[in-house]
Protein backbone atom coordinates (compact mmCIF):
# COMPACT_ATOMS: atom_id res chain seq x y z
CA UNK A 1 -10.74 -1.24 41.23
CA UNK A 2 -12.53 1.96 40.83
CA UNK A 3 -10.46 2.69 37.47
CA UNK A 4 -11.74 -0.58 35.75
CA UNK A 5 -15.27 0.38 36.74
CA UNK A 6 -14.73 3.53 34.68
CA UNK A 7 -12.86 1.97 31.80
CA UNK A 8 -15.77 -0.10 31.30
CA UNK A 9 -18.36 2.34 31.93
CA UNK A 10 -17.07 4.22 29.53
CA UNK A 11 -16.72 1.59 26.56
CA UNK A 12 -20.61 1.22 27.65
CA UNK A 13 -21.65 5.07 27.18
CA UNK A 14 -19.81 4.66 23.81
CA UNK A 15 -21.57 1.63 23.14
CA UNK A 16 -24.63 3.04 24.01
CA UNK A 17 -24.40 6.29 21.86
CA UNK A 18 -23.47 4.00 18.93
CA UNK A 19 -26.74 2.35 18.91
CA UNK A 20 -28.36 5.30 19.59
CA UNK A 21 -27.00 6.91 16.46
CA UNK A 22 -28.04 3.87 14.76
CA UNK A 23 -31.41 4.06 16.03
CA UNK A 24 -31.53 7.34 14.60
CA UNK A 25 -30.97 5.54 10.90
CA UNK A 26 -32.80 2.64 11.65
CA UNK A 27 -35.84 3.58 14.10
CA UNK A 28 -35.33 0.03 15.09
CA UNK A 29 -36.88 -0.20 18.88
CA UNK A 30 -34.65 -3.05 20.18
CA UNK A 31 -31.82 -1.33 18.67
CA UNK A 32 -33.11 1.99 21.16
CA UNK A 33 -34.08 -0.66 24.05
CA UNK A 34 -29.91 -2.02 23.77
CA UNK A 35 -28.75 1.44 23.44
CA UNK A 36 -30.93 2.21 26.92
CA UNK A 37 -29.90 -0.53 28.37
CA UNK A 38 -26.10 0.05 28.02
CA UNK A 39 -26.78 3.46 29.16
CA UNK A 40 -28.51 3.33 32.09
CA UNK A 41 -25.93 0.44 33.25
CA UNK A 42 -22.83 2.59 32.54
CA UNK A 43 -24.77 5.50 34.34
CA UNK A 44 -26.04 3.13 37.88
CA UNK A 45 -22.16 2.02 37.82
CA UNK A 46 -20.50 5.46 38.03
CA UNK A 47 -22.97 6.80 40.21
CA UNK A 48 -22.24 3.44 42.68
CA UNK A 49 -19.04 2.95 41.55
CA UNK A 50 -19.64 -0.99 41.97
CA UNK A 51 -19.19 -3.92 39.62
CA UNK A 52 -22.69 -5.10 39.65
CA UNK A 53 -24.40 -2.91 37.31
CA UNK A 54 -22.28 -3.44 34.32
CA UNK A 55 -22.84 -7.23 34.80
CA UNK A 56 -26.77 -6.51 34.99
CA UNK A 57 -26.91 -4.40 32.11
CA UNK A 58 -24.47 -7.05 30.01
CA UNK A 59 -26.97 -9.72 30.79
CA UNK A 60 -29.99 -7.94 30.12
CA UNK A 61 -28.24 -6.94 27.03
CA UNK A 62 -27.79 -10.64 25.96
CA UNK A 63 -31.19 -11.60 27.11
CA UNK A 64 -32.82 -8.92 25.07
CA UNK A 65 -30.37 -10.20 21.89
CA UNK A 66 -32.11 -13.68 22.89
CA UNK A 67 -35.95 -12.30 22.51
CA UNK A 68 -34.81 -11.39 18.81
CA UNK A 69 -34.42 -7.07 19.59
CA UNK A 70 -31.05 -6.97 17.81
CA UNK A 71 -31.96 -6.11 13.67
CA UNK A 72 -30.93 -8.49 10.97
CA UNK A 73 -27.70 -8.42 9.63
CA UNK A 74 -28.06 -7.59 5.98
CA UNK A 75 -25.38 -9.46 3.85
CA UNK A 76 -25.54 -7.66 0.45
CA UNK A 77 -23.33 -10.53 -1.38
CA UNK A 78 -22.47 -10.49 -5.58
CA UNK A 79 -25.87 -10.95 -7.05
CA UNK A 80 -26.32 -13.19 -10.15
């Protein structure tokens, strides 16, 4: 059981470096606040090595996608 906990606290961290890079571009805050969020989940799971945290952080995640913190999607389409 331990290795899943890693596996996924690992896609996490690389989730969580990914939107920090694009926070970096962007210097969009919810972008940072997902990126944080990830992070600190992936971290309080390999630290515990327990199951729990990378549901909490997933949720939170989703609930701060809810409250609008994700950016826009830009669809740059043929223009006429």
């Amino acid at each position: 059981m331990e290795i899943i906990i890693y596996i996924f606290a690992a896609s996490f961290i690389f989730m969580a470096a990914a939107l920090m890079i694009t926070y970096r571009r962007t210097k969009h805050y919810g972008v940072f606040l997902l990126g944080l969020t990830y992070g600190a989940a992936a971290g309080l799971a390999i630290v515990l090595t327990h199951w729990w945290p990378l549901v909490a952080g997933f949720v939170l995640v989703w609930l701060l996608r809810l409250l609008g913190l994700d950016p826009d999607t830009r669809k740059d389409g043929p223009r006429s």
